[in-house]
Protein backbone atom coordinates (compact mmCIF):
# COMPACT_ATOMS: atom_id res chain seq x y z
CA UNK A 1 98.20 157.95 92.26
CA UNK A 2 96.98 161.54 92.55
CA UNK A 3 93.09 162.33 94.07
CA UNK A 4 92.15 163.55 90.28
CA UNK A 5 92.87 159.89 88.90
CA UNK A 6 91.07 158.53 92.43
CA UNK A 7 88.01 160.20 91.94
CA UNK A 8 86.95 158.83 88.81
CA UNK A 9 87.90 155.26 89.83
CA UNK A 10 85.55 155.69 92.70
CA UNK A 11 82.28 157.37 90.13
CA UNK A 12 82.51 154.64 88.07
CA UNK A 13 83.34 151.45 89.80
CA UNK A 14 82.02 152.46 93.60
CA UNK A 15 82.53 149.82 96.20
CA UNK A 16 85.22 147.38 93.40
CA UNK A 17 87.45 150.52 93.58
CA UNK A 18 87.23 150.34 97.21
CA UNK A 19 87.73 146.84 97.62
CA UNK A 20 90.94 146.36 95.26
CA UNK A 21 92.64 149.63 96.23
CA UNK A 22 92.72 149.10 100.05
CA UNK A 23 93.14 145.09 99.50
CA UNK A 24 96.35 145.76 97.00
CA UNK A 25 97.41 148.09 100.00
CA UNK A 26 97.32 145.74 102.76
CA UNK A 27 99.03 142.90 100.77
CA UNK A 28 102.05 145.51 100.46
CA UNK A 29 101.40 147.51 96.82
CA UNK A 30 101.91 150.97 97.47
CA UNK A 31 98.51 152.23 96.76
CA UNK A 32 96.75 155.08 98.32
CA UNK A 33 93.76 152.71 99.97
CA UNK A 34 93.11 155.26 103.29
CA UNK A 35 92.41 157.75 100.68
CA UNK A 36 90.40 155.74 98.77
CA UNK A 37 88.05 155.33 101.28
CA UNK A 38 88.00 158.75 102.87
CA UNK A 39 87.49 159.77 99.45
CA UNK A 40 84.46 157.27 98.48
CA UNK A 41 82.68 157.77 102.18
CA UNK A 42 83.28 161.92 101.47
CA UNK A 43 81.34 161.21 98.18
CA UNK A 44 78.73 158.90 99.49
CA UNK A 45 78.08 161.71 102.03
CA UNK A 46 77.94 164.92 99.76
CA UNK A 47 76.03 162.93 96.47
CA UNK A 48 74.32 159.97 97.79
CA UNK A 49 75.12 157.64 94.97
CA UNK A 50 77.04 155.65 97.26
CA UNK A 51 75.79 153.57 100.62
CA UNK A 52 77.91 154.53 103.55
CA UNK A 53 77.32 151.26 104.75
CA UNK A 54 78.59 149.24 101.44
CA UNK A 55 81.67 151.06 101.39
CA UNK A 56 83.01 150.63 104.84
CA UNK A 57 82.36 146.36 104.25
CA UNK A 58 84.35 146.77 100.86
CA UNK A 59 86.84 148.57 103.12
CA UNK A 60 87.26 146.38 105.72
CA UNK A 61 87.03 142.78 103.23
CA UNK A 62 89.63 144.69 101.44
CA UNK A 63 91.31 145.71 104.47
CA UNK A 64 91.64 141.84 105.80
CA UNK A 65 91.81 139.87 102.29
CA UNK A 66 94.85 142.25 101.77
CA UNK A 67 96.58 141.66 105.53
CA UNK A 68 96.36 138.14 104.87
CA UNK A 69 97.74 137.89 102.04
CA UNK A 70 100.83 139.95 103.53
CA UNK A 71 100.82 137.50 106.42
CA UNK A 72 101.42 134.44 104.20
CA UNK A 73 103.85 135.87 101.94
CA UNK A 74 105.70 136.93 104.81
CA UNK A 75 105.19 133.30 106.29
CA UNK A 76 106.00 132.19 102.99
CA UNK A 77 109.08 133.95 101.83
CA UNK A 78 110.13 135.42 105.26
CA UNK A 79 112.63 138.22 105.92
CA UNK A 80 114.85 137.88 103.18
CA UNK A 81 112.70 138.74 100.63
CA UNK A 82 111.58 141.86 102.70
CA UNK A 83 114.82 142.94 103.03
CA UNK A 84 116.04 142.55 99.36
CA UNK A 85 112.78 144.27 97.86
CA UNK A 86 111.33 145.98 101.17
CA UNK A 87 112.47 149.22 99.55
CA UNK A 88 110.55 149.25 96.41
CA UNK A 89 107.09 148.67 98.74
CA UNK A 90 108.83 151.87 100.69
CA UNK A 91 110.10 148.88 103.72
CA UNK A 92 113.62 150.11 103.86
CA UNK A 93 115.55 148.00 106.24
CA UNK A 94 115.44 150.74 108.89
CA UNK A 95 111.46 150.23 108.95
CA UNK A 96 111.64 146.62 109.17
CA UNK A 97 113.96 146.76 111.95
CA UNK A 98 111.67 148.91 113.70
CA UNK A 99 108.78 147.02 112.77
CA UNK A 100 110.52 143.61 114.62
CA UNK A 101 111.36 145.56 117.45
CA UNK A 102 107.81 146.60 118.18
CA UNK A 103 106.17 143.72 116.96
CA UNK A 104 108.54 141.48 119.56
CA UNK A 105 107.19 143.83 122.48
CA UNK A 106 103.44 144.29 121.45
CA UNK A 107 102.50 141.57 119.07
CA UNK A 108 98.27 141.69 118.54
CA UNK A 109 98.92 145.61 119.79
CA UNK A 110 100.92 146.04 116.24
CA UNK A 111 98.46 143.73 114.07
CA UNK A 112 95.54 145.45 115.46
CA UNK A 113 96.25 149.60 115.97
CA UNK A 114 98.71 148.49 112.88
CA UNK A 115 95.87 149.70 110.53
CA UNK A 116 95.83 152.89 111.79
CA UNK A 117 99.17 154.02 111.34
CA UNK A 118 100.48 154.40 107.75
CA UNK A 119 103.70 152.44 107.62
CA UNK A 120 102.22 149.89 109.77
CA UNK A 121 99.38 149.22 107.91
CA UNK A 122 101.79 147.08 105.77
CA UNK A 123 104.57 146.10 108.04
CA UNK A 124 102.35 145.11 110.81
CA UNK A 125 100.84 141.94 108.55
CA UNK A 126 104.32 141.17 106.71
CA UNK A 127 106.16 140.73 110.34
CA UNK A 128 103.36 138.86 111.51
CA UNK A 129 104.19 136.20 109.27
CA UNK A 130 107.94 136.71 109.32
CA UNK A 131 107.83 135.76 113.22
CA UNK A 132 105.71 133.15 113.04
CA UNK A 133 102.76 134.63 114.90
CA UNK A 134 99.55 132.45 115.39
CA UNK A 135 97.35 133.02 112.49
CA UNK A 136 94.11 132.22 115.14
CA UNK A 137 95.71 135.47 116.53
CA UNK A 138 96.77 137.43 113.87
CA UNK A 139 92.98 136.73 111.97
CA UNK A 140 91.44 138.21 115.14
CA UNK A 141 93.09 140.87 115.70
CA UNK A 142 93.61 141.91 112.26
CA UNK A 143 90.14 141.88 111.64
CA UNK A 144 88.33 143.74 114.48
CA UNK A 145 91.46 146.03 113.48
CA UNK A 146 90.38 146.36 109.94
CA UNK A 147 86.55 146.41 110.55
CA UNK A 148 87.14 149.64 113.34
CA UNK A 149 89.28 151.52 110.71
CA UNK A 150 87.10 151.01 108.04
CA UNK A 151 83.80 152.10 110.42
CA UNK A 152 85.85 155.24 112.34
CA UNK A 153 87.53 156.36 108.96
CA UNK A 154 84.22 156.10 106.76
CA UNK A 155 82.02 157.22 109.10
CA UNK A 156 83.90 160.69 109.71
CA UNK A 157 84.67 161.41 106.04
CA UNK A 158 80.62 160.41 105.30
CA UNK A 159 79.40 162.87 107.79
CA UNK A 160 81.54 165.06 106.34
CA UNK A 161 80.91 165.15 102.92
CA UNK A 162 77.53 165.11 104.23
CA UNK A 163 77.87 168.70 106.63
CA UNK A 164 79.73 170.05 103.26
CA UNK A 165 77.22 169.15 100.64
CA UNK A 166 74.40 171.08 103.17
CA UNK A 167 76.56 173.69 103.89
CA UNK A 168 77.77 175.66 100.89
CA UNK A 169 79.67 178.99 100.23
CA UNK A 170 82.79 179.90 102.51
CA UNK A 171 81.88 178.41 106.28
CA UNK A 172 81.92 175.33 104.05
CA UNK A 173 85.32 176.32 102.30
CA UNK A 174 86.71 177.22 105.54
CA UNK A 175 85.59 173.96 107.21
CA UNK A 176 87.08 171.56 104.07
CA UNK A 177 90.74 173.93 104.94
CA UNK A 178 90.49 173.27 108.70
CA UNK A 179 90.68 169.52 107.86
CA UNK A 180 93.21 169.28 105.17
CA UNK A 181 95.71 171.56 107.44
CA UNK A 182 95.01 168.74 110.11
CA UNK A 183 95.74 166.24 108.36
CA UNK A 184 98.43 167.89 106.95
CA UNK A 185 100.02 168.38 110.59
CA UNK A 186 99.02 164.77 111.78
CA UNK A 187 101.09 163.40 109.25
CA UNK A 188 103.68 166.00 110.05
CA UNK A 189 104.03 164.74 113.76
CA UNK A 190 103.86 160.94 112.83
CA UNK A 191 106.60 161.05 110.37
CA UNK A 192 108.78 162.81 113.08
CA UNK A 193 108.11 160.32 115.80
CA UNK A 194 108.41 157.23 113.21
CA UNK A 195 112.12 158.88 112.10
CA UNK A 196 112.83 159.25 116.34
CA UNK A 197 111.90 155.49 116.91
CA UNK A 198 113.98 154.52 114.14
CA UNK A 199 116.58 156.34 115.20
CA UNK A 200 116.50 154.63 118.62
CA UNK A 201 116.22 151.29 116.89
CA UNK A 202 119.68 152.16 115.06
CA UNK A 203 121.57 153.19 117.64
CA UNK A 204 120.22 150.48 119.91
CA UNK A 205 121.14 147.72 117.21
């Protein structure tokens, strides 16, 4: 799903596109739900037709509706199943044997900085219930996880689109390119180190 057919979703159905996108996320469709809500809190910011506040709850219900859901289907239907279809929800067997490895070690550390790194975001809640983890814990965790992201992410794309609706011409252009190249480069450097640990994991196995 490209940001042209996000867009739209988010100027006519507001906090609902929100909600479903990042909860379909979390419960393991491949849906672009970080975007989403960088995208809506950007908007909220630069037109004011959206509350700032309203998006980051739909954000984070979404956020842990959607975990939870991947924590009992994971509970449910248990490694198998992840490892016959992991690769059409992009959880190749490489990732989930990464995945176990940290989530052995670190436990609540995965569920709850999970949400903030992009193939954990779905892994992290899927292993969870794979391994049996407490759901007391896993609830806790996952949530003040999911509430965090949803308040960091939306609150830096709002004041964004906020600085870029006051400030027009080319500082403004030059500001929007500053961020997209970082973002760019973050993702850069994650996917490296996520190919390095998996690496590690293979030749450890």
């Amino acid at each position: 799903m490209f940001i042209e057919q996000i867009q739209p979703l988010i100027a006519q159905h507001g906090y609902w596109a929100v909600f479903f996108i990042v909860m379909l996320e979390s419960a393991g469709v491949p849906l672009p739900g970080e975007t989403v809500l960088l995208l809506a809190a950007g908007y909220a910011g630069a037109t004011g037709n959206l509350d700032i506040v309203w998006v980051v709850i739909a954000a984070a219900a979404g956020a842990i509706i959607g975990d939870n859901i991947g924590f009992w289907v994971g509970r449910t239907f248990g490694a198998k199943l992840l490892v016959r279809y992991g690769k059409f929800i992009h959880l190749p067997e490489s990732r989930l044997r990464l995945g176990q490895h940290l989530f052995e070690k670190h436990g609540g550390k995965i569920v709850f900085f999970g949400r903030f790194v992009a193939f954990l975001r779905v892994l992290a809640a899927l292993l969870a219930g794979v391994n049996k983890y407490s759901w007391g814990k896993f609830l806790f965790f996952n949530a003040t996880g999911g509430v965090l992201w949803a308040i960091l992410m939306g609150a830096g794309a709002f004041f964004f689109g906020d600085a870029m609706h006051r400030v027009s011409g080319p500082l403004g252009v030059l500001a929007l390119l500053f961020v997209v190249a970082g973002v760019v480069v973050a993702a850069i450097l994650m996917r490296r180190e996520e190919k390095k640990l998996a690496d590690q994991i293979t030749d450890a196995g």
